[in-house]
C-alpha atoms as a PDB file:
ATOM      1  CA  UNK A   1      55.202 126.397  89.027  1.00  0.00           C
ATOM      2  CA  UNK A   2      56.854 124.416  85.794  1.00  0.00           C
ATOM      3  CA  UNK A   3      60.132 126.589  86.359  1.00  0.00           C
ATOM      4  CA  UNK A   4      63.553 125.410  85.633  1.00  0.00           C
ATOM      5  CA  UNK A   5      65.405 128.549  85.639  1.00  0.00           C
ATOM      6  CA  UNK A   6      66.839 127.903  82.430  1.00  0.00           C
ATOM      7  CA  UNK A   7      67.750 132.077  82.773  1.00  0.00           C
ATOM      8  CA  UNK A   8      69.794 132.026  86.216  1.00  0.00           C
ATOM      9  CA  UNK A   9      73.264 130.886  87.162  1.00  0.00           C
ATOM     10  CA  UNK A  10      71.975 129.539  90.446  1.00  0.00           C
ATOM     11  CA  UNK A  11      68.947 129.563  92.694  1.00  0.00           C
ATOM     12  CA  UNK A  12      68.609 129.143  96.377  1.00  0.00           C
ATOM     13  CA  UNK A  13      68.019 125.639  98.525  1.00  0.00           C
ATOM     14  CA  UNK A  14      64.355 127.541  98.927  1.00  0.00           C
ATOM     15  CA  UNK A  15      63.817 128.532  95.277  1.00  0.00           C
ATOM     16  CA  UNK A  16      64.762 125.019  94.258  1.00  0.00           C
ATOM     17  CA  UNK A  17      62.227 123.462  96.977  1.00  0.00           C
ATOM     18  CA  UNK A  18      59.318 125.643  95.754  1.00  0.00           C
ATOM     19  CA  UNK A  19      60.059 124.635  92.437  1.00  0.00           C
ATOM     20  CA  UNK A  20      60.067 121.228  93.026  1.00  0.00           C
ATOM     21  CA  UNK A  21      57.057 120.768  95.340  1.00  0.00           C
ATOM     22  CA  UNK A  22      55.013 123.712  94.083  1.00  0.00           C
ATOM     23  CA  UNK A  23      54.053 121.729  90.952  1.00  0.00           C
ATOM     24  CA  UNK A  24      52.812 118.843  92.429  1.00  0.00           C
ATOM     25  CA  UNK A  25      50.898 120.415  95.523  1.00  0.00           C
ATOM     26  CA  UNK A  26      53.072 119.236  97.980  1.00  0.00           C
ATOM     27  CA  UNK A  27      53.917 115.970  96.275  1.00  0.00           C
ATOM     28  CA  UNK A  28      57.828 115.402  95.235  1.00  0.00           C
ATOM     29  CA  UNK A  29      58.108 115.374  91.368  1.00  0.00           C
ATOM     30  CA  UNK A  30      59.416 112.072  89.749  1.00  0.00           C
ATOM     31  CA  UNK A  31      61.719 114.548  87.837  1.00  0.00           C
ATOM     32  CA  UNK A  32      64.129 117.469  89.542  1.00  0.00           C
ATOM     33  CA  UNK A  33      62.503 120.290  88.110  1.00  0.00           C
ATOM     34  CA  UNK A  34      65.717 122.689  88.409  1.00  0.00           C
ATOM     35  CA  UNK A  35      68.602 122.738  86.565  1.00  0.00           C
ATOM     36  CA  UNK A  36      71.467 125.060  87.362  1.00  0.00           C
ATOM     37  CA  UNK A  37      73.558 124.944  90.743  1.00  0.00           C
ATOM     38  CA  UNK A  38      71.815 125.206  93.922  1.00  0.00           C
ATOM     39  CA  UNK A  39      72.877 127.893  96.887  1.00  0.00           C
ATOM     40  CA  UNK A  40      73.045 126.467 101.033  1.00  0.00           C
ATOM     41  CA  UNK A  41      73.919 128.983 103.133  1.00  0.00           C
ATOM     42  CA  UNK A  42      73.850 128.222 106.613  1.00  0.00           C
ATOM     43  CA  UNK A  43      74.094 131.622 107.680  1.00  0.00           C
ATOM     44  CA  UNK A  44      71.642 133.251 110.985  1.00  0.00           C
ATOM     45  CA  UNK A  45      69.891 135.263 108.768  1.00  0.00           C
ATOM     46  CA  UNK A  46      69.095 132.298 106.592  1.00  0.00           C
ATOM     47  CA  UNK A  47      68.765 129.211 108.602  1.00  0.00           C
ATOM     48  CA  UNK A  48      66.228 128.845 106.744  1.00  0.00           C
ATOM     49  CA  UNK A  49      67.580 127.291 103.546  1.00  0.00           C
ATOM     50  CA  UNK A  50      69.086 124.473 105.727  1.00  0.00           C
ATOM     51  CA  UNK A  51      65.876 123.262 106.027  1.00  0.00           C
ATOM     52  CA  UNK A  52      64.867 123.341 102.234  1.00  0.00           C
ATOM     53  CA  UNK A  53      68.159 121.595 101.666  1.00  0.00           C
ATOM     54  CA  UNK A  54      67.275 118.967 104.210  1.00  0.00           C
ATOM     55  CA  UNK A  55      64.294 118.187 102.831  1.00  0.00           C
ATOM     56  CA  UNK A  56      65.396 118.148  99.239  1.00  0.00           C
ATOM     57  CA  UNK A  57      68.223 115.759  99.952  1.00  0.00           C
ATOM     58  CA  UNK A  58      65.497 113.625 102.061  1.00  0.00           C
ATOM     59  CA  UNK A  59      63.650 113.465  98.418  1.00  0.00           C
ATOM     60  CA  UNK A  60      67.249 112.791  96.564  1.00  0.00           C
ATOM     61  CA  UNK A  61      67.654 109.823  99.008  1.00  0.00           C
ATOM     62  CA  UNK A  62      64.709 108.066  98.167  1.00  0.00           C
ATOM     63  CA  UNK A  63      65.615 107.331  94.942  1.00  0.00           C
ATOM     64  CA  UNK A  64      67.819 104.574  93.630  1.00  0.00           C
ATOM     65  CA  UNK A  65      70.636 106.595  93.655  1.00  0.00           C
ATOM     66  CA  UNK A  66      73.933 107.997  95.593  1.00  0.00           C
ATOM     67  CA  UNK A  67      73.446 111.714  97.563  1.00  0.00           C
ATOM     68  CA  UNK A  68      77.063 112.062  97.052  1.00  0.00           C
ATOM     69  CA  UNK A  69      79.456 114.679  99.080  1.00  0.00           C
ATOM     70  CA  UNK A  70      82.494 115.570  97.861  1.00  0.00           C
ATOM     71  CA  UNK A  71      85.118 116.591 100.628  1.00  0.00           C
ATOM     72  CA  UNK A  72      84.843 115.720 104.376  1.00  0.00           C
ATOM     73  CA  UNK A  73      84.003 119.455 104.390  1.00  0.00           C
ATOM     74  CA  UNK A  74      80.551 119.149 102.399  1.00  0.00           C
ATOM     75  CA  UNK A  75      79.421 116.391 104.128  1.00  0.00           C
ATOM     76  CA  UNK A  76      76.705 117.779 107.099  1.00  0.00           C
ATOM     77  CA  UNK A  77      76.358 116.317 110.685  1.00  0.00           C
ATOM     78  CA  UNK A  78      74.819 112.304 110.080  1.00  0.00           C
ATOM     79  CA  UNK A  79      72.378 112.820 113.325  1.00  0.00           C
ATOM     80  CA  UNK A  80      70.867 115.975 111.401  1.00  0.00           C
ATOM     81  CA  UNK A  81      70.914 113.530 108.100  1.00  0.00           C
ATOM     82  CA  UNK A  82      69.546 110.393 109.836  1.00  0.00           C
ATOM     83  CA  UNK A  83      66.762 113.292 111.626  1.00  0.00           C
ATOM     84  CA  UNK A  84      65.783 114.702 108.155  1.00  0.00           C
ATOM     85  CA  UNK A  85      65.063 111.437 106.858  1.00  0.00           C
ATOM     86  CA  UNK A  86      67.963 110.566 104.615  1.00  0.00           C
ATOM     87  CA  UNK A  87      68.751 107.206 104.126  1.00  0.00           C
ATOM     88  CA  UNK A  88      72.117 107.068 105.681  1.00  0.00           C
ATOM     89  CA  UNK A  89      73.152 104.101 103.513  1.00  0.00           C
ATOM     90  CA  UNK A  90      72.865 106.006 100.272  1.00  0.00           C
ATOM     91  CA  UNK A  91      75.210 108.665 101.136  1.00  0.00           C
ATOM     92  CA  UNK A  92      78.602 108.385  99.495  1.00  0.00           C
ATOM     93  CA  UNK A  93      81.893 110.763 100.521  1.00  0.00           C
ATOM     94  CA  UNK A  94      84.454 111.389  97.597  1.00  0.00           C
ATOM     95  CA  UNK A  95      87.933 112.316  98.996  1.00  0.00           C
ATOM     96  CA  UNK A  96      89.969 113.987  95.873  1.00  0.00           C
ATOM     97  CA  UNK A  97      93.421 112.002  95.454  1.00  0.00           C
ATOM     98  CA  UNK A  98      94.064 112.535  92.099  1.00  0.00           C
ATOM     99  CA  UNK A  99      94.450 116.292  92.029  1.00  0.00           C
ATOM    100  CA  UNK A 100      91.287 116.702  90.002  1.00  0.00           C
ATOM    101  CA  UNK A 101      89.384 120.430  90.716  1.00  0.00           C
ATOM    102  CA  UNK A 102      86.185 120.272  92.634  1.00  0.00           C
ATOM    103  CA  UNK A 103      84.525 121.344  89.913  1.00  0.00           C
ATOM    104  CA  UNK A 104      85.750 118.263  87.683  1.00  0.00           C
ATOM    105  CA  UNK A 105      84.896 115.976  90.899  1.00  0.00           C
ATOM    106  CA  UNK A 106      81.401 117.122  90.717  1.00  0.00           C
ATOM    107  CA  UNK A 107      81.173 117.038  87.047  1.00  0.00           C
ATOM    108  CA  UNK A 108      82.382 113.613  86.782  1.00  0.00           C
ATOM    109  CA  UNK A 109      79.769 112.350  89.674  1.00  0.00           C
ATOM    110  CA  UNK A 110      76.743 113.896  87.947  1.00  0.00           C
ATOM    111  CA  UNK A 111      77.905 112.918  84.746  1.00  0.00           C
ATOM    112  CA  UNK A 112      78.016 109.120  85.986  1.00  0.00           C
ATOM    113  CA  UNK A 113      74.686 109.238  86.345  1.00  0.00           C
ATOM    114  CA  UNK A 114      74.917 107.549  89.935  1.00  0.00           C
ATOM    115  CA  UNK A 115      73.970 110.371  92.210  1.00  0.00           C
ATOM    116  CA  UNK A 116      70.592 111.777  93.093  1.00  0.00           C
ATOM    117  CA  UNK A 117      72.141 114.887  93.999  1.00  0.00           C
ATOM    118  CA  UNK A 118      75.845 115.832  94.726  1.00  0.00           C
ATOM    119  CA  UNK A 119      77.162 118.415  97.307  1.00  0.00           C
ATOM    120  CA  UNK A 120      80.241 120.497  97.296  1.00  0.00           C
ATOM    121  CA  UNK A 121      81.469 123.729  99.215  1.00  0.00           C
ATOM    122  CA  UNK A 122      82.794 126.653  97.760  1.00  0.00           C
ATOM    123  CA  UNK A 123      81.674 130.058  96.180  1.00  0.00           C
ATOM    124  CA  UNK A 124      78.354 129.652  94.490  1.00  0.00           C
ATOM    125  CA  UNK A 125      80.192 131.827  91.282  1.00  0.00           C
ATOM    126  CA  UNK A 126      82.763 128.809  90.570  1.00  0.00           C
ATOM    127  CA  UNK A 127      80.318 126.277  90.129  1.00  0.00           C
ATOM    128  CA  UNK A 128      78.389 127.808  87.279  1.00  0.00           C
ATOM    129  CA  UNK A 129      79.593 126.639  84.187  1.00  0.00           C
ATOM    130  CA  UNK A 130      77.526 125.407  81.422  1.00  0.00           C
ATOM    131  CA  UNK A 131      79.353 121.772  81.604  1.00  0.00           C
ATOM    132  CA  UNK A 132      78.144 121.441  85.620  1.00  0.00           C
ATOM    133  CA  UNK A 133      73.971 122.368  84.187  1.00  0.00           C
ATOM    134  CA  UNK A 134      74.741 119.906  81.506  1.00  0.00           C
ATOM    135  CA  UNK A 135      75.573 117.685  83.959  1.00  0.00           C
ATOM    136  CA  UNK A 136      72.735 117.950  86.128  1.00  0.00           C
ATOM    137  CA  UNK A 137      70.478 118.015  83.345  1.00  0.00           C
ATOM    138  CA  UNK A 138      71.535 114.798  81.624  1.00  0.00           C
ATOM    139  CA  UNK A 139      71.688 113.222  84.961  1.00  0.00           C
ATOM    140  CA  UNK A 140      68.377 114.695  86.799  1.00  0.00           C
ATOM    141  CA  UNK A 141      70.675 115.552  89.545  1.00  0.00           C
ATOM    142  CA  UNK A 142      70.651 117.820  92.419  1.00  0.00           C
ATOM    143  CA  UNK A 143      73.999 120.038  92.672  1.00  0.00           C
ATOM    144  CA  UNK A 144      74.585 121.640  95.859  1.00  0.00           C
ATOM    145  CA  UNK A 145      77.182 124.113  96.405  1.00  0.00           C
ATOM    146  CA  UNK A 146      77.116 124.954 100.250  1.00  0.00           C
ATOM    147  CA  UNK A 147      78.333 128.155 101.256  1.00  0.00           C
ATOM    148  CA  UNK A 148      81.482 127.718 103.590  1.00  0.00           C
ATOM    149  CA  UNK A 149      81.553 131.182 104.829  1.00  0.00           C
ATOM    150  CA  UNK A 150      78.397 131.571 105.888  1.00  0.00           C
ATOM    151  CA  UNK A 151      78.535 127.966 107.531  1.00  0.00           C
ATOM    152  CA  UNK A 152      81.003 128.987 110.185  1.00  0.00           C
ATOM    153  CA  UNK A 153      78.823 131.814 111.295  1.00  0.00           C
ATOM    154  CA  UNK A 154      75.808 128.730 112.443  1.00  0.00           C
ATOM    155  CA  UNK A 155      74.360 128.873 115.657  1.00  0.00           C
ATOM    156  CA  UNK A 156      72.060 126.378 116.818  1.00  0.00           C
ATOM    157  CA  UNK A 157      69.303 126.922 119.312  1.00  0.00           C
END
């Protein structure tokens, strides 16, 4: 499965995993294989995707590169990191000082070309822009956009 959904806007944590494993049977792809903003909602109904995510940030981290959150309130629990596998001392927090939109913060951090993959919150819809999939293209990044709403409604068993 060679797909990059060059068509869509965004895809799901799960979409982006299948896409990314699929095509390698199993094996993580020396190249990020999808290119528009990725979905995490932590929601009951799809608990699911939390997973995905946690395993494609576990495959972010192990390259030579930042897994960058931006906001205290994108950045998940470090025992559920640390338990997925991510290397702990690759993950970078961006506080916004300067005023700058979300948007622009995440733009900048793919752009520099330092981050495996970068997280935000937020509505899925505002992080669409061509200049974001640029972004993540150029910089064979991950770009998260988790779900904030449907966070708040976790329960864990």
């Amino acid at each position: 499965m060679a797909t990059h959904f060059e068509h869509l806007h965004a895809v799901s944590a799960s979409q982006a995993y299948k896409a990314t494993f699929a095509s390698h049977e199993h094996t993580p792809s020396s190249s990020i294989k999808v290119q528009c903003p990725i979905e995490v909602s932590f929601s009951d109904d799809t608990q699911t995707q939390l997973a995905y995510f946690l395993r494609l940030l576990k495959q972010a981290s192990q390259q030579s590169r930042w897994v960058t959150f931006i906001g205290h309130e994108a950045l998940v629990d470090k025992n559920l990191l640390q338990s997925a596998g991510i290397d702990l001392n690759k993950v970078l927090v961006v506080c916004n000082k300067k005023g700058h939109s979300v948007q622009e913060l995440m733009i900048q951090a793919l752009q520099s070309g330092n981050s495996s993959a970068v997280i935000v919150t937020g509505d899925i819809l505002d992080f669409t822009s061509g200049a974001i999939r640029d972004a993540a293209i150029l910089s064979e990044s991950f770009a998260f956009v988790i779900n904030r709403q449907a966070k708040q409604q976790m329960t864990i068993h």
